[in-house]
C-alpha atoms as a PDB file:
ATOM      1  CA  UNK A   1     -22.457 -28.849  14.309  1.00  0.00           C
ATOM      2  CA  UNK A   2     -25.973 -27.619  14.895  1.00  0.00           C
ATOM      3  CA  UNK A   3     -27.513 -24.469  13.048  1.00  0.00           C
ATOM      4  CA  UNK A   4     -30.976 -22.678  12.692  1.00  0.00           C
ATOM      5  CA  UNK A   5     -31.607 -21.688   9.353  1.00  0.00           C
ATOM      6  CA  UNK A   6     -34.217 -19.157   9.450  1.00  0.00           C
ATOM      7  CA  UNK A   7     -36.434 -16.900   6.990  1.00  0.00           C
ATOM      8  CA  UNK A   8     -39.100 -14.154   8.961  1.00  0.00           C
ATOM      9  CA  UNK A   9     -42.480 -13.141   8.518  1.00  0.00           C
ATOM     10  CA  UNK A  10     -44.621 -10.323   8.731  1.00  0.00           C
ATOM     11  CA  UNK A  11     -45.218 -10.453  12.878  1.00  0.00           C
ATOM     12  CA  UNK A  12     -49.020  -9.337  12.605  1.00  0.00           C
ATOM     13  CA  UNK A  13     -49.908 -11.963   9.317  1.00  0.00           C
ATOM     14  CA  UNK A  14     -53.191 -12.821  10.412  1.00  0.00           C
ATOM     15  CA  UNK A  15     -54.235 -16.402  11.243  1.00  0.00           C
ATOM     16  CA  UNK A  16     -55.496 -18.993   9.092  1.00  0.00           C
ATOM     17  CA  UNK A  17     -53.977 -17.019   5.926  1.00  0.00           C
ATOM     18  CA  UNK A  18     -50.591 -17.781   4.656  1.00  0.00           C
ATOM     19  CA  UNK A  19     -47.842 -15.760   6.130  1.00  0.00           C
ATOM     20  CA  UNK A  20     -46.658 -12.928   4.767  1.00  0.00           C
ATOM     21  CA  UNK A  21     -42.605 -13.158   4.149  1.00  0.00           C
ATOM     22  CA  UNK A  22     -39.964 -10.227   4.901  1.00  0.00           C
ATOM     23  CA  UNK A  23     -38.230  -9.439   2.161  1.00  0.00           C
ATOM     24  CA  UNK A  24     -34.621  -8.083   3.442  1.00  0.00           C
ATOM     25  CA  UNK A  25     -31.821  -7.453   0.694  1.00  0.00           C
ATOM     26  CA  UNK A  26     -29.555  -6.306   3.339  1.00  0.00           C
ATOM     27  CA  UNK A  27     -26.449  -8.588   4.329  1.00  0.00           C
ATOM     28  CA  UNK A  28     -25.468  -8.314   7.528  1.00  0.00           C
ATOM     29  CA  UNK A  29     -23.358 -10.499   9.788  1.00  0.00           C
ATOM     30  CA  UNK A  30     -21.741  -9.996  13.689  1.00  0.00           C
ATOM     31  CA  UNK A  31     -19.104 -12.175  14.652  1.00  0.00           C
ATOM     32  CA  UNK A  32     -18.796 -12.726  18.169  1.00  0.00           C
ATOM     33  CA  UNK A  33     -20.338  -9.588  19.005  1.00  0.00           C
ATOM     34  CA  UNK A  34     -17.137  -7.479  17.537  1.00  0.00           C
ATOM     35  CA  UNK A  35     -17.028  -7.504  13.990  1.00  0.00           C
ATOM     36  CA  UNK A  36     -20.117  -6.544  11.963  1.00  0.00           C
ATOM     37  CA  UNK A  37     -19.934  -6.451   7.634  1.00  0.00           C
ATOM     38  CA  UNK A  38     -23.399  -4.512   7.007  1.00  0.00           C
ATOM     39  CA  UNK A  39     -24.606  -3.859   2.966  1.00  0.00           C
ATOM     40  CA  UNK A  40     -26.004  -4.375  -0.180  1.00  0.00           C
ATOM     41  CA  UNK A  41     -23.237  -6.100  -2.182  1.00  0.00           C
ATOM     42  CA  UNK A  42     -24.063  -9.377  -3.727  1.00  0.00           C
ATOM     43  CA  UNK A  43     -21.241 -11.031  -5.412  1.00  0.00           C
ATOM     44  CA  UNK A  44     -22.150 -11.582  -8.775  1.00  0.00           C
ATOM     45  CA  UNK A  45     -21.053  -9.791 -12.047  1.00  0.00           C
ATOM     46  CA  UNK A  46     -23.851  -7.575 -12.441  1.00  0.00           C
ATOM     47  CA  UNK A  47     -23.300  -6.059  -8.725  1.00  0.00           C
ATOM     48  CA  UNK A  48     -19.898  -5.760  -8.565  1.00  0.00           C
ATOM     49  CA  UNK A  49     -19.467  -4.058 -12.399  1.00  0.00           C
ATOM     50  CA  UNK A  50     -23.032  -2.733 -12.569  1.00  0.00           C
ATOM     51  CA  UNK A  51     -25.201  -1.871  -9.898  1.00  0.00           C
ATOM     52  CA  UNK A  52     -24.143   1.051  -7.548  1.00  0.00           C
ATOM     53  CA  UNK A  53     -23.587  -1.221  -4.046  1.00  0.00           C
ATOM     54  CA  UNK A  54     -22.455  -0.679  -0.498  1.00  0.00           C
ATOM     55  CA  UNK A  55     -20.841  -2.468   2.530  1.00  0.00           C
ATOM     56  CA  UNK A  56     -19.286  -1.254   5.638  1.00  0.00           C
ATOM     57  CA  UNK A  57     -17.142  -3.295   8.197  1.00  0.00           C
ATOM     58  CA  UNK A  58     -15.730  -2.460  11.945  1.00  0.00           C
ATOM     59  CA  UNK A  59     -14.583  -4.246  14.928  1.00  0.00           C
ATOM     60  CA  UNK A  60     -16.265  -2.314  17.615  1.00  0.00           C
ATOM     61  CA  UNK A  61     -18.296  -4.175  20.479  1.00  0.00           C
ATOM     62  CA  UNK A  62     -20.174  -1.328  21.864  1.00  0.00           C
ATOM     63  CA  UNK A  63     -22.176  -1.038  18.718  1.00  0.00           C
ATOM     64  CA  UNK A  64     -21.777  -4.688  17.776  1.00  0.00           C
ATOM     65  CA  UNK A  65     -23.239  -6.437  20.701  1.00  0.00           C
ATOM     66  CA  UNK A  66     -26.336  -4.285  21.014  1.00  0.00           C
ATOM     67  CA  UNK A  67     -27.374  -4.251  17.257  1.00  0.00           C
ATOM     68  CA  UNK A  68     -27.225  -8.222  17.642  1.00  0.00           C
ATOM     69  CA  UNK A  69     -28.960  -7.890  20.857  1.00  0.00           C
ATOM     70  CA  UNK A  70     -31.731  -5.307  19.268  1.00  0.00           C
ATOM     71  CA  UNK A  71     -32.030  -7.846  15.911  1.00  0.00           C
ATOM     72  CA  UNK A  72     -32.540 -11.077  17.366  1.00  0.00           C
ATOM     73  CA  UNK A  73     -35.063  -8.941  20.390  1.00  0.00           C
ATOM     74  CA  UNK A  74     -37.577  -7.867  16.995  1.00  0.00           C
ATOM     75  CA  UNK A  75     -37.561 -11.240  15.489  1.00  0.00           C
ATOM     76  CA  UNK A  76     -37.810 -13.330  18.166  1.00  0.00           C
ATOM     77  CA  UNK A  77     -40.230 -11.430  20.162  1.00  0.00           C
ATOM     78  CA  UNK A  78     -37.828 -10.836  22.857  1.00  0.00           C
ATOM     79  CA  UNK A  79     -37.460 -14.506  23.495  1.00  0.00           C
ATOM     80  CA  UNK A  80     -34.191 -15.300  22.063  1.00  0.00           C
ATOM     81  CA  UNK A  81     -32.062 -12.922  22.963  1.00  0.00           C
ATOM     82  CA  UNK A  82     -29.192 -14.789  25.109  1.00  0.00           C
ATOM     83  CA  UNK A  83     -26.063 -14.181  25.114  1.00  0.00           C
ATOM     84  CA  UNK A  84     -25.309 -17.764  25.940  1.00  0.00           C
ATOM     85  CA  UNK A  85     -25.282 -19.639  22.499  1.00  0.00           C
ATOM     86  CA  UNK A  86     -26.389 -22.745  23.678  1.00  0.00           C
ATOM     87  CA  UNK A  87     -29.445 -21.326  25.647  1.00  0.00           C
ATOM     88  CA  UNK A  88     -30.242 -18.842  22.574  1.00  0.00           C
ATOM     89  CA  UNK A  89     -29.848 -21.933  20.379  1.00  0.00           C
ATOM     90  CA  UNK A  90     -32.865 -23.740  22.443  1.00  0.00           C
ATOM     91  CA  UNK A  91     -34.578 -20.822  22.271  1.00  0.00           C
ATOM     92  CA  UNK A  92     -34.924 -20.083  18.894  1.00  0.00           C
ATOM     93  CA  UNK A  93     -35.385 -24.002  18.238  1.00  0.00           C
ATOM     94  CA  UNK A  94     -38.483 -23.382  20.872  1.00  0.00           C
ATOM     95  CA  UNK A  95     -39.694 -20.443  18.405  1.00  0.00           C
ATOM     96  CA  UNK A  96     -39.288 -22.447  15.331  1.00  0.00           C
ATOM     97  CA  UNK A  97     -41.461 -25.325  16.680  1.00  0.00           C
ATOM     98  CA  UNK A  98     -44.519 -23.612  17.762  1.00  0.00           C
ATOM     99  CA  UNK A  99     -44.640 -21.475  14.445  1.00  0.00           C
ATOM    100  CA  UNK A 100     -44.216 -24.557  12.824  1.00  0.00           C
ATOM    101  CA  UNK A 101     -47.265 -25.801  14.528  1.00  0.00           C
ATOM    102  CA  UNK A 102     -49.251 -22.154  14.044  1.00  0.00           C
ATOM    103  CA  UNK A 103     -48.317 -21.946  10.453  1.00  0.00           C
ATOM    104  CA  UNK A 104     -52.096 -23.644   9.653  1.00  0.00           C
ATOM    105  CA  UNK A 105     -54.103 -21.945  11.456  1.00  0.00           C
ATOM    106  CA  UNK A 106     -52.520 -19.428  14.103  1.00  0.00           C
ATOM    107  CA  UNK A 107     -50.874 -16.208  13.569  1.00  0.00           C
ATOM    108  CA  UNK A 108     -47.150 -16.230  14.103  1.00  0.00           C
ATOM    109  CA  UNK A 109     -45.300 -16.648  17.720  1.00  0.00           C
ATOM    110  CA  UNK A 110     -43.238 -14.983  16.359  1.00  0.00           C
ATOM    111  CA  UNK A 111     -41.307 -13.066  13.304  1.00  0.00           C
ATOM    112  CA  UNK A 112     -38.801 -16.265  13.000  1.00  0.00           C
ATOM    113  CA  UNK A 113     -39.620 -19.275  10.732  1.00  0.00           C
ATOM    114  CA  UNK A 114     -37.577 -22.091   9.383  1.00  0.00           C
ATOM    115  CA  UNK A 115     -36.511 -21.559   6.229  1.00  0.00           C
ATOM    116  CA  UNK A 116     -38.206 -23.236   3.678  1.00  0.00           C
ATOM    117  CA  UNK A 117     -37.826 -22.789  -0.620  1.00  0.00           C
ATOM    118  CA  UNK A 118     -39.905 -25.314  -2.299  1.00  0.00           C
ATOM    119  CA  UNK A 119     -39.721 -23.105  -5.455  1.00  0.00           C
ATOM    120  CA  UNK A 120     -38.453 -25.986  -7.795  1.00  0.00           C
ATOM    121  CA  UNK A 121     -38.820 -23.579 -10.683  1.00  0.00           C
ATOM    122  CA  UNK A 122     -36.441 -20.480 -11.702  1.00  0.00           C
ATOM    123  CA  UNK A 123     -37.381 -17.148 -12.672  1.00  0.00           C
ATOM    124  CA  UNK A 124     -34.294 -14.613 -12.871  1.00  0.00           C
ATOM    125  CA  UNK A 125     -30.569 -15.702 -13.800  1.00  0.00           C
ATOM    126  CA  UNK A 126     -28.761 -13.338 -12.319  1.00  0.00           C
END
């Protein structure tokens, strides 16, 4: 099996100066362009007994399919928008590789990166 794993950055980070990252607490996944879970929730004890948290789930294409289409238009810069997984695949692989070689000194292709957490340190439990 072959996956992206990806982070994003700020599209107009300038060049030579370390990216800035996009911050997102949203969840949100599509599956096969008909079901979509969209929220806040994380599953741990302080969110589920604490914190005030919401998700919402549907199986409907007609809004699936174009908020997938809309998402993946922003942060690849309209260049990895297929619907063909295999050809999106490549193209987000394509995106990934010349960011990779910007990340020194250019400003971003675009808004997708590889994901990346060198952070060997931790600084919240929960």
């Amino acid at each position: 099996m072959k996956i992206h794993v990806c982070s994003l950055v700020a599209f107009d980070s300038p060049a030579g100066k370390p990216w800035m990252p996009v911050y997102i607490h949203s969840k949100l996944m599509i599956v096969d362009d008909v079901y979509t879970t969209h929220g806040s929730a994380n599953i741990n004890t302080r969110s589920m007994m604490v914190d005030s948290e919401l998700n919402i789930c549907h199986e409907h294409p007609e809004f699936s399919q174009p908020l997938r289409r809309r998402l993946w238009d922003l942060h690849t810069k309209g260049f990895g928008v297929q619907d063909e997984p295999k050809e999106a695949f490549v193209a987000w692989e394509d995106i990934i590789r010349r960011n990779r070689k910007r990340s020194k000194a250019g400003s971003p292709y675009a808004p997708l990166v590889e994901f990346q957490y060198t952070e060997t340190s931790m600084t919240d439990f929960d």
